[in-house]
C-alpha atoms as a PDB file:
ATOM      1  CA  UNK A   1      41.128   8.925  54.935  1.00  0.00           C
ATOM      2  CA  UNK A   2      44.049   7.540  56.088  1.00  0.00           C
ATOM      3  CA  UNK A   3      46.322   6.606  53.654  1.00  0.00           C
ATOM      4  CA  UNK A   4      45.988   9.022  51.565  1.00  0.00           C
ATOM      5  CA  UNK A   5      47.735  12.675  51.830  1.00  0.00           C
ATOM      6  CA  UNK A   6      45.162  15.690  51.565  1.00  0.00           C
ATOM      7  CA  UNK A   7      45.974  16.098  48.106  1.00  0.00           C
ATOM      8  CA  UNK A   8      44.915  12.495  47.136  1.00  0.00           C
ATOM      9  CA  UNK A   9      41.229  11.016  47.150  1.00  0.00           C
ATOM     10  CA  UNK A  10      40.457   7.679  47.144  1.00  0.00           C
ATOM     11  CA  UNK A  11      39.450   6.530  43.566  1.00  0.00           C
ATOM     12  CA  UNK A  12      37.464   3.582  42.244  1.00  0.00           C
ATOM     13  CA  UNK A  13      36.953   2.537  38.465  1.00  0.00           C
ATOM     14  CA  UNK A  14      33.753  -0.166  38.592  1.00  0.00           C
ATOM     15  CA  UNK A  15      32.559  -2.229  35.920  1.00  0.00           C
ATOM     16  CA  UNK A  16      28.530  -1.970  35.449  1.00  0.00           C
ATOM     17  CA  UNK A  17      28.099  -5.340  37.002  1.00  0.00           C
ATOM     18  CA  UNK A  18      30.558  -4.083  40.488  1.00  0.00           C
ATOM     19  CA  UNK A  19      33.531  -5.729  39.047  1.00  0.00           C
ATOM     20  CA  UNK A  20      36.302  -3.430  40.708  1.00  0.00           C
ATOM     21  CA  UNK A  21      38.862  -2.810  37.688  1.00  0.00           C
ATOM     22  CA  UNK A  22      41.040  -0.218  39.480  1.00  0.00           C
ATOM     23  CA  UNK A  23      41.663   1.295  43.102  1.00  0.00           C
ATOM     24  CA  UNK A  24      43.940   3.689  44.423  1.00  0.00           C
ATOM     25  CA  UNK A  25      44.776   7.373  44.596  1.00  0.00           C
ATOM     26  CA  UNK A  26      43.416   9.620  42.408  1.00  0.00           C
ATOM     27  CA  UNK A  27      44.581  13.485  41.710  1.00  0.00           C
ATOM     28  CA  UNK A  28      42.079  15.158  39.780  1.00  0.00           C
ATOM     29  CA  UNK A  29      43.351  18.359  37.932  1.00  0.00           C
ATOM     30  CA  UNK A  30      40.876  20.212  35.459  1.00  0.00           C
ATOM     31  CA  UNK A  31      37.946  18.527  35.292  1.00  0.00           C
ATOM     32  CA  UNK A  32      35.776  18.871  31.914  1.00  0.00           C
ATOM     33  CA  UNK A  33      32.727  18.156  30.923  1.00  0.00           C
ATOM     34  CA  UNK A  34      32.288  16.991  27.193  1.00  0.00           C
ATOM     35  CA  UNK A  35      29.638  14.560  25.380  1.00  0.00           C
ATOM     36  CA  UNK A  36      29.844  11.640  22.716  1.00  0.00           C
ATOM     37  CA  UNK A  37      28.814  12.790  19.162  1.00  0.00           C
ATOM     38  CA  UNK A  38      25.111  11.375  18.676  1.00  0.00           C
ATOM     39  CA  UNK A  39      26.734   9.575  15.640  1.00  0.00           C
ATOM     40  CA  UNK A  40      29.433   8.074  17.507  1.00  0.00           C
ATOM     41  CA  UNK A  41      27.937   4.285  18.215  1.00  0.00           C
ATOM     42  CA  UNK A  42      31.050   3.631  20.175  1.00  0.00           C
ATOM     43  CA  UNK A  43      30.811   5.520  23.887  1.00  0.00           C
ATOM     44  CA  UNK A  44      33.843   5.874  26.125  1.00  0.00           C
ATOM     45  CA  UNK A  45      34.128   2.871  28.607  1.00  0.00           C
ATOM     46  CA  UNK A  46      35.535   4.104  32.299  1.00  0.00           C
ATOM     47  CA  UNK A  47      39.001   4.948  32.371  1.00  0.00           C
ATOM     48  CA  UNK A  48      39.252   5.047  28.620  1.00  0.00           C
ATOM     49  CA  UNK A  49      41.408   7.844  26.934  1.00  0.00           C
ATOM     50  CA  UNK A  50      39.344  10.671  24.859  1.00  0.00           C
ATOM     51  CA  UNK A  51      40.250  12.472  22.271  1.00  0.00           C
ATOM     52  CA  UNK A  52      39.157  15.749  20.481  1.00  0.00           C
ATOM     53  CA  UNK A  53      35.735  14.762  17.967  1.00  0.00           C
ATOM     54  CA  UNK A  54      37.759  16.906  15.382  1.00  0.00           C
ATOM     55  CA  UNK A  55      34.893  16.215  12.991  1.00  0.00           C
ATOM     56  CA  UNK A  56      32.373  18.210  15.042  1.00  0.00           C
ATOM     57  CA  UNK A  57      32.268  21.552  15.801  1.00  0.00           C
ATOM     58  CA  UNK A  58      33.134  22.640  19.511  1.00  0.00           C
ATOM     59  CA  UNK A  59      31.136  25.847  19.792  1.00  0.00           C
ATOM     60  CA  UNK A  60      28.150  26.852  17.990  1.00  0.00           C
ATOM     61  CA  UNK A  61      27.701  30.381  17.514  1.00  0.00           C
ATOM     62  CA  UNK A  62      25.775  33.328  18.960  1.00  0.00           C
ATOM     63  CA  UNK A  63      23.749  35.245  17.458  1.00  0.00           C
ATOM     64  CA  UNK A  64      20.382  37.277  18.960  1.00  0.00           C
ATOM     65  CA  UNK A  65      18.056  34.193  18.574  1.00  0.00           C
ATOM     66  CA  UNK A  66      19.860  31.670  19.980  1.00  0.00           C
ATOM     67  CA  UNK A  67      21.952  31.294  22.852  1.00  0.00           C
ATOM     68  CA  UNK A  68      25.959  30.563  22.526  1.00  0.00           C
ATOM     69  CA  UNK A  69      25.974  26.784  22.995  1.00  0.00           C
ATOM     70  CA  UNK A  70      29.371  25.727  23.911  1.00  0.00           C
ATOM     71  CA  UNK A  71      30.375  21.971  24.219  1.00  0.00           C
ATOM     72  CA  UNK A  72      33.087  19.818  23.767  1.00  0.00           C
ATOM     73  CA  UNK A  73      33.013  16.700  21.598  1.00  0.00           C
ATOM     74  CA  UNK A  74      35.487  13.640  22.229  1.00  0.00           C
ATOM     75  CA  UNK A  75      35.614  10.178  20.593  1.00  0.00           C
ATOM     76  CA  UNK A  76      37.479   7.127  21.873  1.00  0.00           C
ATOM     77  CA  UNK A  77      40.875   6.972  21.427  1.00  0.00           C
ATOM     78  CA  UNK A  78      41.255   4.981  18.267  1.00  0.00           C
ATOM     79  CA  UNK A  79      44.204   4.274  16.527  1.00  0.00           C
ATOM     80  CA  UNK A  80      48.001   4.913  17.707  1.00  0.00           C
ATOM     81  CA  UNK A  81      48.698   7.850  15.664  1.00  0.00           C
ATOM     82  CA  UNK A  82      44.849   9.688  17.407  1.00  0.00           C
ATOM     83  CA  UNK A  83      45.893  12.827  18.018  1.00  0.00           C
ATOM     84  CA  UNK A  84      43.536  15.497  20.178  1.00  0.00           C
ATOM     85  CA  UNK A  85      43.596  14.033  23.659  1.00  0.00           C
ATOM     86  CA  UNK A  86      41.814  15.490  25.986  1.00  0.00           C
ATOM     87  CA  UNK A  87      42.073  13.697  29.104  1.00  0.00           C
ATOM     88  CA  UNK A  88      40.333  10.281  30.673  1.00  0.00           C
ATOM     89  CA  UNK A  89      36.859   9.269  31.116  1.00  0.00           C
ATOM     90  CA  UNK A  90      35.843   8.953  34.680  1.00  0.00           C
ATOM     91  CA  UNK A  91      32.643   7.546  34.274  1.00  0.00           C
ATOM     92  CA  UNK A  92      31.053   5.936  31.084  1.00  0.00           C
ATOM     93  CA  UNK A  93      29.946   7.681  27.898  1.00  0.00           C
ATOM     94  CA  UNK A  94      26.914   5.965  26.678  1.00  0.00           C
ATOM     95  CA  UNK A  95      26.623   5.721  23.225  1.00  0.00           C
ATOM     96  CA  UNK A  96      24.774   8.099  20.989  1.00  0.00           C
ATOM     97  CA  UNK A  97      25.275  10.955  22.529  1.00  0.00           C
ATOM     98  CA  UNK A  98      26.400  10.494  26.098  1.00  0.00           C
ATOM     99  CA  UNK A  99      27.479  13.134  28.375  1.00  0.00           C
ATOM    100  CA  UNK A 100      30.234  12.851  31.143  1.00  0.00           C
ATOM    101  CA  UNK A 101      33.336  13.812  32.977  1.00  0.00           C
ATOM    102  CA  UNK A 102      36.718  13.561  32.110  1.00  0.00           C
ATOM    103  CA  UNK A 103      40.020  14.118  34.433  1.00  0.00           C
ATOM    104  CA  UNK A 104      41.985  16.666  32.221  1.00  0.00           C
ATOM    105  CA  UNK A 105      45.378  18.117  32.118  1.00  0.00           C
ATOM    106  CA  UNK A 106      47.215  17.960  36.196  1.00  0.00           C
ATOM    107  CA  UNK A 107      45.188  14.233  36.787  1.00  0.00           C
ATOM    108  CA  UNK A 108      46.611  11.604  38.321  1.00  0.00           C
ATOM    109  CA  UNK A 109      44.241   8.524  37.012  1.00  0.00           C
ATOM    110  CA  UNK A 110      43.904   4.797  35.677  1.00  0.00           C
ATOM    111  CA  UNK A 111      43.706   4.823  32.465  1.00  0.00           C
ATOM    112  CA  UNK A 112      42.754   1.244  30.087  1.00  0.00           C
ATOM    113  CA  UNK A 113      46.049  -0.016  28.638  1.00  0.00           C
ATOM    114  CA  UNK A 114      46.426  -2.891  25.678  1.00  0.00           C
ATOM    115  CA  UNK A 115      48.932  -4.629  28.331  1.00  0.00           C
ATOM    116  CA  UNK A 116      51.340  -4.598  31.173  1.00  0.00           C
ATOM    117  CA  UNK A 117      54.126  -3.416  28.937  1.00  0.00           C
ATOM    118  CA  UNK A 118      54.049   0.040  29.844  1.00  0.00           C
ATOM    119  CA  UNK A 119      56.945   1.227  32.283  1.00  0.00           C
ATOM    120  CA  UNK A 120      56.624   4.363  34.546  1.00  0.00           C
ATOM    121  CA  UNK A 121      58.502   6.979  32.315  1.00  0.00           C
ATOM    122  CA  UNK A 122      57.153   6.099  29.221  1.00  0.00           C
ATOM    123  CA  UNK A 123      54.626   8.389  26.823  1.00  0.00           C
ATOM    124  CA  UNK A 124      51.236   6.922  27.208  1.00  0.00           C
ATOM    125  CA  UNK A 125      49.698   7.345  23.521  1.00  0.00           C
ATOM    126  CA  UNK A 126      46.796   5.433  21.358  1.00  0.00           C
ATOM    127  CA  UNK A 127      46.938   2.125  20.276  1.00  0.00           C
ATOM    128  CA  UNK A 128      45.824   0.010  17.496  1.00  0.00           C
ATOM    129  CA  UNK A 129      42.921  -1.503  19.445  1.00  0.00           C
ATOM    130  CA  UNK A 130      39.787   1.213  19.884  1.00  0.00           C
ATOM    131  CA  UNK A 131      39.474   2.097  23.359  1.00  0.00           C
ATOM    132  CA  UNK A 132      42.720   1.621  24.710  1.00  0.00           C
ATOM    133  CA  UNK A 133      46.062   3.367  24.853  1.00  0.00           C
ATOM    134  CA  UNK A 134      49.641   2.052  24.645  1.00  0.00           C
ATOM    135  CA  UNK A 135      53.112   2.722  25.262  1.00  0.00           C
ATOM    136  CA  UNK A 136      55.097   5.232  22.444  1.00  0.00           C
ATOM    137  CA  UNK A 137      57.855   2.869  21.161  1.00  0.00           C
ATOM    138  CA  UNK A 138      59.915   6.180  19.722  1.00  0.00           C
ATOM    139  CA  UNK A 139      62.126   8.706  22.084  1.00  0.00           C
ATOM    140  CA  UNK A 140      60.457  11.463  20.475  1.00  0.00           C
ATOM    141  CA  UNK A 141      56.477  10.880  19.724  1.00  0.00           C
ATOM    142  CA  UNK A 142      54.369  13.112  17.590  1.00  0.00           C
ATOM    143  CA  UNK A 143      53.070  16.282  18.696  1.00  0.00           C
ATOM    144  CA  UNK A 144      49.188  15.827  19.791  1.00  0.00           C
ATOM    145  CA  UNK A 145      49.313  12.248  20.030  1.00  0.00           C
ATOM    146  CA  UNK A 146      50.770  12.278  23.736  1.00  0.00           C
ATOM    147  CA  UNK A 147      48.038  11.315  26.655  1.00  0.00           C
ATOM    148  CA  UNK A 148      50.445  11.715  29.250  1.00  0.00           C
ATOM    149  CA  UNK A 149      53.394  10.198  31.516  1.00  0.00           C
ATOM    150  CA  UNK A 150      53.296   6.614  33.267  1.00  0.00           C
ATOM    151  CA  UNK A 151      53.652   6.899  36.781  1.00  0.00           C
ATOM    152  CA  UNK A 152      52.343   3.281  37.624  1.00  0.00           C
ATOM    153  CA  UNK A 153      53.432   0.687  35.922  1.00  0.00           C
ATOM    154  CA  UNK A 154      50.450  -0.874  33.913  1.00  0.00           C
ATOM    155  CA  UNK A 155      48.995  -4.451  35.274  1.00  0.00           C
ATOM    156  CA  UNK A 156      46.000  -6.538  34.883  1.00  0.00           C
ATOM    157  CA  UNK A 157      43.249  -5.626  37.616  1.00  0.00           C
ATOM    158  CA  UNK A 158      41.918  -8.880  39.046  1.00  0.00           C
ATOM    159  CA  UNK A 159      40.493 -10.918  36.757  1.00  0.00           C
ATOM    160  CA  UNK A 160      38.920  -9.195  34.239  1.00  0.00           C
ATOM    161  CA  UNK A 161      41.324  -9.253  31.522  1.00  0.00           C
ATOM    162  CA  UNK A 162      41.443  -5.067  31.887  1.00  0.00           C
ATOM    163  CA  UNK A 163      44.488  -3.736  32.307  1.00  0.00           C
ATOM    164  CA  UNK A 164      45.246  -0.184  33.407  1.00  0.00           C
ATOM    165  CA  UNK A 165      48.460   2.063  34.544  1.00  0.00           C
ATOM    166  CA  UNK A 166      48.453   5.234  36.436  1.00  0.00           C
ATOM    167  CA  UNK A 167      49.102   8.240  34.198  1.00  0.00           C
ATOM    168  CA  UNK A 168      49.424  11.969  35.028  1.00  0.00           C
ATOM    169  CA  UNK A 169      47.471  13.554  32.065  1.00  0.00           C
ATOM    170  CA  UNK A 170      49.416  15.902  30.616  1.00  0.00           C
ATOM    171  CA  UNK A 171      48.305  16.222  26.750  1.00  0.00           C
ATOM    172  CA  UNK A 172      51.169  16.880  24.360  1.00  0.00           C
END
């Protein structure tokens, strides 16, 4: 593992078809496990920001007959003012339903960008364009709608027309 220091692992985002759309370090904090609501058509592409499913419920309750059931809901990031993240897919939420992994607060990901104008220092937040996230253009964003902190600058990986920067997920 050279390369990398022992708090670092090496981390790959692939497109179904191989296409490599980022590589580099990756720092995973709290990992979570959450799922797609069945009626959300849309899935959560790799790398793509996720936010609270505020119109679902995120624990179902107990009672003698049934078993607690406790799961958390996300959606795709879709709008600039989404509020709710939650952290960044690291593998692809199928549609109706899917299940997977997302790097939570303390990560150190790629995340999908709209373009390379996001600067390390800059709040990461939701864009206009479903799926992706953008740069806050105000000193002093919303509360909730914060993904986290640039930490590498965003760019276009190869030539896929994806772009991605490194943010440290830190949901505010």
């Amino acid at each position: 593992m050279s390369g990398y220091s022992a708090f670092q692992k090496p981390f790959k985002i692939t497109g179904p078809d191989g296409t490599v759309y980022y590589e580099g370090a990756g720092k995973f904090g709290v990992l979570i496990e959450a799922e797609t609501d069945t009626n959300d058509g849309d899935g959560i592409e790799v790398g793509g920001a996720a936010i609270q499913d505020s119109a679902t419920v995120v624990a179902g309750p107990y009672t003698p007959v049934t078993e607690y059931v406790e799961k958390l809901v996300v959606a795709r990031v879709t709008a600039a003012a989404s509020v709710g993240f939650i952290g960044v897919a690291l593998n692809k939420f199928g549609i109706e339903g899917g299940k997977g992994i997302l790097a939570g607060s303390g990560s150190i990901v790629g995340v999908r960008c709209t373009s390379a104008a996001i600067q390390v220092g800059e709040h990461i937040i939701g864009s206009a364009t479903a799926g992706l996230v953008a740069k806050d253009s105000t000193s002093d964003p919303a509360t909730g709608t914060v993904l986290g902190e640039c930490i590498k600058a965003a760019a276009q990986e190869g030539s896929s027309g994806n772009y991605f920067a490194g943010v440290y997920v830190n949901p505010s």
